[in-house]
C-alpha atoms as a PDB file:
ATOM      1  CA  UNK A   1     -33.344  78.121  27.311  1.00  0.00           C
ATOM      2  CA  UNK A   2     -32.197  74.471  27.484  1.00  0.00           C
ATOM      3  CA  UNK A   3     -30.583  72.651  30.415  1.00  0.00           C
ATOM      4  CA  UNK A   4     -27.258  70.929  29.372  1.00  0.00           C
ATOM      5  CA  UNK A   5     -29.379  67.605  30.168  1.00  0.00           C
ATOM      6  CA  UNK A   6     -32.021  68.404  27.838  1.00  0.00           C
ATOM      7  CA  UNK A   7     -29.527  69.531  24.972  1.00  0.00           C
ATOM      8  CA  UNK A   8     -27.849  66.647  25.518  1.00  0.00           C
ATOM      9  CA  UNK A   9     -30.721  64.589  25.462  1.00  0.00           C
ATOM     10  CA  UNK A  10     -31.718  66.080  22.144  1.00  0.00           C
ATOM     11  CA  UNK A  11     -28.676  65.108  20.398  1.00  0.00           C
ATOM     12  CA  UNK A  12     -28.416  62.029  21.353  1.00  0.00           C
ATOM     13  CA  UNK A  13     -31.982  61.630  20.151  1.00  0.00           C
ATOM     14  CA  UNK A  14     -30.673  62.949  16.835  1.00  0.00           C
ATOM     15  CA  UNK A  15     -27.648  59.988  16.553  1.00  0.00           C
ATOM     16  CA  UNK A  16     -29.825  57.788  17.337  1.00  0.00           C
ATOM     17  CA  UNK A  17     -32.213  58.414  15.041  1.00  0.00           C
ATOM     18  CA  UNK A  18     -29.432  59.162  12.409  1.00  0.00           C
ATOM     19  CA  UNK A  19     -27.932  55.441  13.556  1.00  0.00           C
ATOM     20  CA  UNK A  20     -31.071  53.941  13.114  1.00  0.00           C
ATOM     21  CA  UNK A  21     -32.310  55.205   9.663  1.00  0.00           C
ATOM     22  CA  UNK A  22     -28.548  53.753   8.303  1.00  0.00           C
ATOM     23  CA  UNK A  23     -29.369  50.411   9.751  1.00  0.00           C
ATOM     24  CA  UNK A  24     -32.511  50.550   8.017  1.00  0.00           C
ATOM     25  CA  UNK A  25     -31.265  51.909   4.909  1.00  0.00           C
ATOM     26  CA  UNK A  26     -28.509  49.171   5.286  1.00  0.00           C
ATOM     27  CA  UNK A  27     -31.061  46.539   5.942  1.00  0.00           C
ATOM     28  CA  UNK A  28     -32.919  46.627   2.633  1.00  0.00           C
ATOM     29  CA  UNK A  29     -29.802  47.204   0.586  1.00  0.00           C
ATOM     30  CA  UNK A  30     -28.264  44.175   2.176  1.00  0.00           C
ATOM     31  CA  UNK A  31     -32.296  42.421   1.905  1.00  0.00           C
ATOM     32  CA  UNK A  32     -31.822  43.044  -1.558  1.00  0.00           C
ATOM     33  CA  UNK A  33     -28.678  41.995  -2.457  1.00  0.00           C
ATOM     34  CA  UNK A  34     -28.963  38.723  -0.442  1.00  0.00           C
ATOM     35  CA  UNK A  35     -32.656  38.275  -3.024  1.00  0.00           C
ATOM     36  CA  UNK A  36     -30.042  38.616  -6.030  1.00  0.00           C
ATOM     37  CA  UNK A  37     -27.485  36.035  -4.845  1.00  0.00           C
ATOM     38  CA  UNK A  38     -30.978  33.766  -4.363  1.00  0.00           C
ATOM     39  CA  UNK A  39     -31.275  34.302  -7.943  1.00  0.00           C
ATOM     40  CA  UNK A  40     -28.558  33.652  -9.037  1.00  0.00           C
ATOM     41  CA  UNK A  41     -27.859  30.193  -6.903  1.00  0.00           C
ATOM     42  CA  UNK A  42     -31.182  29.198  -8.022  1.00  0.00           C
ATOM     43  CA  UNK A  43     -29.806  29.566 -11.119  1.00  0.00           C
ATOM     44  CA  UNK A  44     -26.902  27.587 -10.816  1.00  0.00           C
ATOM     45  CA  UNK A  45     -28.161  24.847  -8.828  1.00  0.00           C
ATOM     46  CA  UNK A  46     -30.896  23.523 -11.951  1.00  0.00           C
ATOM     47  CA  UNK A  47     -26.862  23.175 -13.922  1.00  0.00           C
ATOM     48  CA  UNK A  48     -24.790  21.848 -11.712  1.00  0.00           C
ATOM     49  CA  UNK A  49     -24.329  17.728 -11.170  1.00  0.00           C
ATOM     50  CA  UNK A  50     -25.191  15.589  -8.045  1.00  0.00           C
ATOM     51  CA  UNK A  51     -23.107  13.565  -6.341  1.00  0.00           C
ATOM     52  CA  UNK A  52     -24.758  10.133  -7.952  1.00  0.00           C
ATOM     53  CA  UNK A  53     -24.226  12.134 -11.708  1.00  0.00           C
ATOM     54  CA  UNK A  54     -20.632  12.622 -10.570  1.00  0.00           C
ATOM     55  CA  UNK A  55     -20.339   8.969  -9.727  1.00  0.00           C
ATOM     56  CA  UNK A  56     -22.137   7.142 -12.826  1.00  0.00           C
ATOM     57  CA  UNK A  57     -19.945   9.237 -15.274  1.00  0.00           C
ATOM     58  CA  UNK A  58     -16.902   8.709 -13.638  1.00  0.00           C
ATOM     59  CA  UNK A  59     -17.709   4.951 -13.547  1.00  0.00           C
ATOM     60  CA  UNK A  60     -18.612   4.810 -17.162  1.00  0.00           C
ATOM     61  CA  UNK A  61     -15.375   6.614 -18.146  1.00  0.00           C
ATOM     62  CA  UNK A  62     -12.976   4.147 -16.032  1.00  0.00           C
ATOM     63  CA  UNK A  63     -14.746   1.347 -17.889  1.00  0.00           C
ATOM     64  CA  UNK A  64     -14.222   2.898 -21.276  1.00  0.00           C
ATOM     65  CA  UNK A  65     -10.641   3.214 -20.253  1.00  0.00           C
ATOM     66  CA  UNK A  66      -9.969  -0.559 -18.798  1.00  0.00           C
ATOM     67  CA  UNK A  67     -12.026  -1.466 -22.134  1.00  0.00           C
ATOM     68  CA  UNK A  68      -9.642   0.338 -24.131  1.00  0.00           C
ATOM     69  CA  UNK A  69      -6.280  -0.728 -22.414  1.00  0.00           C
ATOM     70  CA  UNK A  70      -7.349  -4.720 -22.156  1.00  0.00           C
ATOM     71  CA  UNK A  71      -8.149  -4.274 -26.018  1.00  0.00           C
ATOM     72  CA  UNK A  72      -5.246  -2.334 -26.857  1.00  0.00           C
ATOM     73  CA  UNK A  73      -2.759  -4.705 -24.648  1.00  0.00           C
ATOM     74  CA  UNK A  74      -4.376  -8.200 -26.658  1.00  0.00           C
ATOM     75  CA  UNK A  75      -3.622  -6.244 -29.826  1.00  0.00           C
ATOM     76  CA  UNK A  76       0.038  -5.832 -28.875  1.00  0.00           C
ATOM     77  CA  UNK A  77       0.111  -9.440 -27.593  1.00  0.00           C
ATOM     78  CA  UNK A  78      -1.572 -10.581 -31.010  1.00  0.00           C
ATOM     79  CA  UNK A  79       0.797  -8.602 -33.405  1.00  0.00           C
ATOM     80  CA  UNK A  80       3.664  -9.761 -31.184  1.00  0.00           C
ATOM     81  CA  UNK A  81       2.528 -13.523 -31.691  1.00  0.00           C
ATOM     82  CA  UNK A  82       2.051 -13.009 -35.488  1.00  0.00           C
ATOM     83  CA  UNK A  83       5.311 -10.987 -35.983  1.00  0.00           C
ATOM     84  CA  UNK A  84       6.868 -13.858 -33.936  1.00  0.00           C
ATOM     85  CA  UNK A  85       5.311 -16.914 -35.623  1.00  0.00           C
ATOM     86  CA  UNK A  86       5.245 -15.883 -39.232  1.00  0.00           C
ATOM     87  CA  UNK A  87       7.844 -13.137 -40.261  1.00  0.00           C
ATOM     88  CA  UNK A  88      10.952 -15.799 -38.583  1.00  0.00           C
END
């Protein structure tokens, strides 16, 4: 027969080794789930646009647009000089 040590002894033996095979187990799932994130951000980093891409477009498309107004805004001033000078 046991002592009440040993028996005890035992079964915390057993948790532990119950405790430990879950961390292990939970280990490799979470191993394995970080290696499909990896994928995936590997993924989405060869799309997604750098800082300096971010800046050159947004530079080109404020040009455009003060290219368009200043046109736009002689256009106006031109039609108002012709309405003004010639249909009197």
């Amino acid at each position: 027969m046991q002592s009440a040590g040993e028996a005890q002894s035992e079964i915390s033996s057993h948790t532990t080794d119950a405790r430990l095979t879950r961390l292990e187990n939970f280990a490799e799932e979470t191993r394995q789930r970080l290696a499909r994130i990896e994928m995936r951000l590997d993924s989405i980093d060869a799309q997604m646009a750098t800082k300096a891409d971010l800046h050159r477009e947004i530079n080109a498309q404020t040009w455009r647009l003060v290219t368009f107004v200043s046109g736009f805004g002689a256009s106006l001033a031109a039609a108002t000089f012709a309405i003004a000078r010639y249909v009197h």
